[in-house]
C-alpha atoms as a PDB file:
ATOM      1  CA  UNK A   1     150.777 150.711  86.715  1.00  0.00           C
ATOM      2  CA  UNK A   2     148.510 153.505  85.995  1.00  0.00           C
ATOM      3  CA  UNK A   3     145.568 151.301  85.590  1.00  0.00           C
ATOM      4  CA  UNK A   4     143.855 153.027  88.653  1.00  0.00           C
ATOM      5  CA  UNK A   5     140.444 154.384  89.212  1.00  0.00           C
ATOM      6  CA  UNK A   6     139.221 157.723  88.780  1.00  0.00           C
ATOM      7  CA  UNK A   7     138.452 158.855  92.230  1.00  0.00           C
ATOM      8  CA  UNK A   8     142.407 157.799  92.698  1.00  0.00           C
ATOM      9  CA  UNK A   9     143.674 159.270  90.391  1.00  0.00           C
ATOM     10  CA  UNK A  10     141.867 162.536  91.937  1.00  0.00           C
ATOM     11  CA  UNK A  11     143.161 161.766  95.697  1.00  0.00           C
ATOM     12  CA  UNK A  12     146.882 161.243  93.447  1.00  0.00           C
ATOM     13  CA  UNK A  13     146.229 164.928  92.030  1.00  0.00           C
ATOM     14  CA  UNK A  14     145.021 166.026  95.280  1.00  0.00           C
ATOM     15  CA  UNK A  15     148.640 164.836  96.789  1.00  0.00           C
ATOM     16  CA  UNK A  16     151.021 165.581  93.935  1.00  0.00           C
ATOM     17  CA  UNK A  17     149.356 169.271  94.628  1.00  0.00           C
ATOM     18  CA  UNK A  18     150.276 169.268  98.021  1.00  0.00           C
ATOM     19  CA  UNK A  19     152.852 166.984  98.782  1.00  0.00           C
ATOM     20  CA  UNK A  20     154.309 166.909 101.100  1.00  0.00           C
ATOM     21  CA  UNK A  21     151.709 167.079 103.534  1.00  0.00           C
ATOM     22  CA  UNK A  22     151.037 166.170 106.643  1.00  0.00           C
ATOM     23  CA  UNK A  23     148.286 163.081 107.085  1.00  0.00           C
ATOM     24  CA  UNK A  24     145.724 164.878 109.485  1.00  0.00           C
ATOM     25  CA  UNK A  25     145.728 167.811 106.801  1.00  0.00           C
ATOM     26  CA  UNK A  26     145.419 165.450 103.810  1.00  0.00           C
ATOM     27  CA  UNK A  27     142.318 164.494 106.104  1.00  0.00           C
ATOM     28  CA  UNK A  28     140.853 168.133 106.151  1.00  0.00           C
ATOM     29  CA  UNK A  29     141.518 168.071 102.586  1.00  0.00           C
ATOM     30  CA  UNK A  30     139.731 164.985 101.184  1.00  0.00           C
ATOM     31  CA  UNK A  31     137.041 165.842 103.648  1.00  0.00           C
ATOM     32  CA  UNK A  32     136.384 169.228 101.631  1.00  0.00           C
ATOM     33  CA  UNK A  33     137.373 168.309  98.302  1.00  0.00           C
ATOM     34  CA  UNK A  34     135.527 164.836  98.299  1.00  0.00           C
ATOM     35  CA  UNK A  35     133.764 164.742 101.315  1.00  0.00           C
ATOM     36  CA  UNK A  36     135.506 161.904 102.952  1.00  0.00           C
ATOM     37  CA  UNK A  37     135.595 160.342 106.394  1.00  0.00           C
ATOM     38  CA  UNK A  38     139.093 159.941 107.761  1.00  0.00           C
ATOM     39  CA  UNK A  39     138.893 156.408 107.386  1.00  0.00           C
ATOM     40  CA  UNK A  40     138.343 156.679 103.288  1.00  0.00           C
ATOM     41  CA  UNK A  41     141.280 158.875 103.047  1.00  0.00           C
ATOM     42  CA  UNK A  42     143.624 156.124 105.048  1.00  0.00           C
ATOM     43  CA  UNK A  43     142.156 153.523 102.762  1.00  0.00           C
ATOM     44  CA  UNK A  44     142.753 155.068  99.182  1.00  0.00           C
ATOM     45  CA  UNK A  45     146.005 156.290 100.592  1.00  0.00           C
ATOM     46  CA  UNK A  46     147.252 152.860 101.425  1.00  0.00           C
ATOM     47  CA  UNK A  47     146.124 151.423  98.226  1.00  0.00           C
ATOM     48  CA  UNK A  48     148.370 154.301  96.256  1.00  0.00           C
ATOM     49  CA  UNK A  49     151.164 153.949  98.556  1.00  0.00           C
ATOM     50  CA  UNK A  50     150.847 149.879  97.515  1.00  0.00           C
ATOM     51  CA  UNK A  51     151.035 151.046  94.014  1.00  0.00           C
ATOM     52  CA  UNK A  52     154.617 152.898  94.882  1.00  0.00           C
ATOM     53  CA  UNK A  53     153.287 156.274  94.439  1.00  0.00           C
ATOM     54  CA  UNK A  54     153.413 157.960  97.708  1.00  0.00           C
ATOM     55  CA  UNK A  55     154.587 156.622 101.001  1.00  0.00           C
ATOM     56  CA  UNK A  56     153.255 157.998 104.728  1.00  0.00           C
ATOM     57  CA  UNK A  57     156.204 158.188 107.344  1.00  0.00           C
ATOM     58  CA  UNK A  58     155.773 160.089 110.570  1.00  0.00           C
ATOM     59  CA  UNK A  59     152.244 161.678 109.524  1.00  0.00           C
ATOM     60  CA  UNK A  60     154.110 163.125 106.722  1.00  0.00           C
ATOM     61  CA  UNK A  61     152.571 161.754 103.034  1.00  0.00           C
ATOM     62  CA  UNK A  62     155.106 162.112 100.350  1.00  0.00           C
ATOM     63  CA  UNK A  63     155.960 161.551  96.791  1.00  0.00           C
ATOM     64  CA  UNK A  64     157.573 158.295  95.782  1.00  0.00           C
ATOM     65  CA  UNK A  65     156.397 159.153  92.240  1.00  0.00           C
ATOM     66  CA  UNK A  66     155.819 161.972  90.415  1.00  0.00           C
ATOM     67  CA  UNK A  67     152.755 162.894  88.082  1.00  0.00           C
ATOM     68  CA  UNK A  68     155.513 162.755  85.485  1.00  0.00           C
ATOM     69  CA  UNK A  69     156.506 159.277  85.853  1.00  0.00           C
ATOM     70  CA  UNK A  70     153.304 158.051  86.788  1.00  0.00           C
ATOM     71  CA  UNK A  71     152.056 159.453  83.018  1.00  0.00           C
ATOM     72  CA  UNK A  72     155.041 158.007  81.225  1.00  0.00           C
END
């Protein structure tokens, strides 16, 4: 499960640090932190939401698991 790559695991860390948090702001976010197009940060979202970690409802990104779990 936590085979994932590094810049996801840094958008994961980005959203365990923030969560939960609205999608437009995660936007804002990535596009300081990593310098990210919107489209970027809806692609490595969906791929971690595939992986069961977070899930996006309403605009809203939340945790379906935590750092915790995800390290166990």
């Amino acid at each position: 499960m936590n085979d994932i790559g590094e810049m996801e695991l840094k958008f994961a860390k980005l959203i365990w640090a923030h969560a939960p948090v609205g999608s437009g702001e995660l936007v804002t976010l990535c596009e300081r932190e990593f310098g990210w197009k919107k489209s970027t940060t809806y692609t490595m979202l969906r791929r971690l939401e595939k992986r069961g970690l977070f899930e996006n409802i309403d605009s809203v990104v939340r945790v379906k698991m935590t750092r915790e779990e995800f390290d166990a």
